[in-house]
Protein backbone atom coordinates (compact mmCIF):
# COMPACT_ATOMS: atom_id res chain seq x y z
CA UNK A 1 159.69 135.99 66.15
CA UNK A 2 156.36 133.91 65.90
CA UNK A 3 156.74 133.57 62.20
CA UNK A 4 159.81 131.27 62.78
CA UNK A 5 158.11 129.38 65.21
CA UNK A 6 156.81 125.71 64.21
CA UNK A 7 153.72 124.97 63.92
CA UNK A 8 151.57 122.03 62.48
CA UNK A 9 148.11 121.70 60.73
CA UNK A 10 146.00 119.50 59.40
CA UNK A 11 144.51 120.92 56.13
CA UNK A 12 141.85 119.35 54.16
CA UNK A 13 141.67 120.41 50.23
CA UNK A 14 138.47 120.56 48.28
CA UNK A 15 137.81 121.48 44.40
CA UNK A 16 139.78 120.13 41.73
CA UNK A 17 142.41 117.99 43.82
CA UNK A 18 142.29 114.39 42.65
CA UNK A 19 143.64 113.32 39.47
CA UNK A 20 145.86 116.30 38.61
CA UNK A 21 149.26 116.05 40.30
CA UNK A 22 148.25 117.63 43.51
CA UNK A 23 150.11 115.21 45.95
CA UNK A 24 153.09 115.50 44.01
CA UNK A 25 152.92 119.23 43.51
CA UNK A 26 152.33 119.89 47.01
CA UNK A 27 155.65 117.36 47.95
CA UNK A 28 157.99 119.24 45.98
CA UNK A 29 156.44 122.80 47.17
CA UNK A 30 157.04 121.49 50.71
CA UNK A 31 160.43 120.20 49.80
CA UNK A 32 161.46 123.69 48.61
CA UNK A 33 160.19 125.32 51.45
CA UNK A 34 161.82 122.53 54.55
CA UNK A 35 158.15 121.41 55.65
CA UNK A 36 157.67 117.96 56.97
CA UNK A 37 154.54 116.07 56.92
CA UNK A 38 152.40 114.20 55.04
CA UNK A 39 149.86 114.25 51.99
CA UNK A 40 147.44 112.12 50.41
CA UNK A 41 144.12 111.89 48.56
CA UNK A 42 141.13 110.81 50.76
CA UNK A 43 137.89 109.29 49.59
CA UNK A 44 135.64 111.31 49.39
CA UNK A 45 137.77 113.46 46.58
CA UNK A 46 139.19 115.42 49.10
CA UNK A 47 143.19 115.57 49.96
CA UNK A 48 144.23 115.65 53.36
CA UNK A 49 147.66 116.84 54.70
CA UNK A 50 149.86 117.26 57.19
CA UNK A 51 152.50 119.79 57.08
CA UNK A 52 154.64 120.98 59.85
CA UNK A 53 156.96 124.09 59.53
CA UNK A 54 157.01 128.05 59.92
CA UNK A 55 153.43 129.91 59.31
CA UNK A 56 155.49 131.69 57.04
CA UNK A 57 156.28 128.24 54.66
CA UNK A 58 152.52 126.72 55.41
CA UNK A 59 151.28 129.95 53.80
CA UNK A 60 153.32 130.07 50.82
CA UNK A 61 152.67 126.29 50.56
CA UNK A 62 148.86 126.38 50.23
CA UNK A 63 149.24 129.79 47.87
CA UNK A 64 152.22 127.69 45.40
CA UNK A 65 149.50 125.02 45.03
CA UNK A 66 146.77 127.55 44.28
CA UNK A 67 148.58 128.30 41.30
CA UNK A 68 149.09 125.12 40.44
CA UNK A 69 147.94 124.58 36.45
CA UNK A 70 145.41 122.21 36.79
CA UNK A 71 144.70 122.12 40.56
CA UNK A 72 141.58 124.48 41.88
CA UNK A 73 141.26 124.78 45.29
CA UNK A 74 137.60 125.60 46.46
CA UNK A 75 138.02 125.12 50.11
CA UNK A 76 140.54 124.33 52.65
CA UNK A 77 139.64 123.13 56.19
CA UNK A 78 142.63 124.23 58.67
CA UNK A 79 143.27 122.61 62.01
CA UNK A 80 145.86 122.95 64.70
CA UNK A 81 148.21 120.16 65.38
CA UNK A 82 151.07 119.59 68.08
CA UNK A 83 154.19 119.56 66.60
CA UNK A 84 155.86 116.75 65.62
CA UNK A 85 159.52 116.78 67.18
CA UNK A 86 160.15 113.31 65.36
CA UNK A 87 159.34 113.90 61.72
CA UNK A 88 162.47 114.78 59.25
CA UNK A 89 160.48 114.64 55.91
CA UNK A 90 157.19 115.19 53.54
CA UNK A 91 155.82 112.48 51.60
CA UNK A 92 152.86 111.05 49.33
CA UNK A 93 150.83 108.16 51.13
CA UNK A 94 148.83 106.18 49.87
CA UNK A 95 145.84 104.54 51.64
């Protein structure tokens, strides 16, 4: 039953992330699979993200955009969020 629970995380993408669809990729992954949240690219060349849903749908998020054609993820940083109760969509922000 935990798998269909909701959770939320911050993740943090490093590698290849700017400059190759990435933010767009990951909104239509998280489309597909009915997460909510957030993504954009940071500056330092990382992109940050929020995504909210099952562990289930944050896991085959982050592995859809590791096969992403031009996108190579060399490190993710993963942190534990409350849920947001609010939030009915994902989208692309820009700073």
């Amino acid at each position: 039953m935990a798998k269909t629970k909701k959770v939320r995380y911050q993740l943090r993408f490093f590698g290849r992330v700017q400059g190759v669809g990435f933010r767009y990729t990951a909104n239509s992954i998280a489309y597909s699979l009915g997460i909510t949240g957030w993504v954009m690219n940071d500056w330092d060349g990382s992109v940050l993200m929020e995504a909210q849903g099952t562990e289930t749908s944050i896991e085959r998020l982050i592995s859809q955009l590791h096969n992403g054609v031009y996108i190579e993820i060399d490190r993710i940083e993963k942190t534990s969020l409350s849920v947001d109760t609010e939030e009915r969509s994902f989208k692309v922000k820009s700073w």
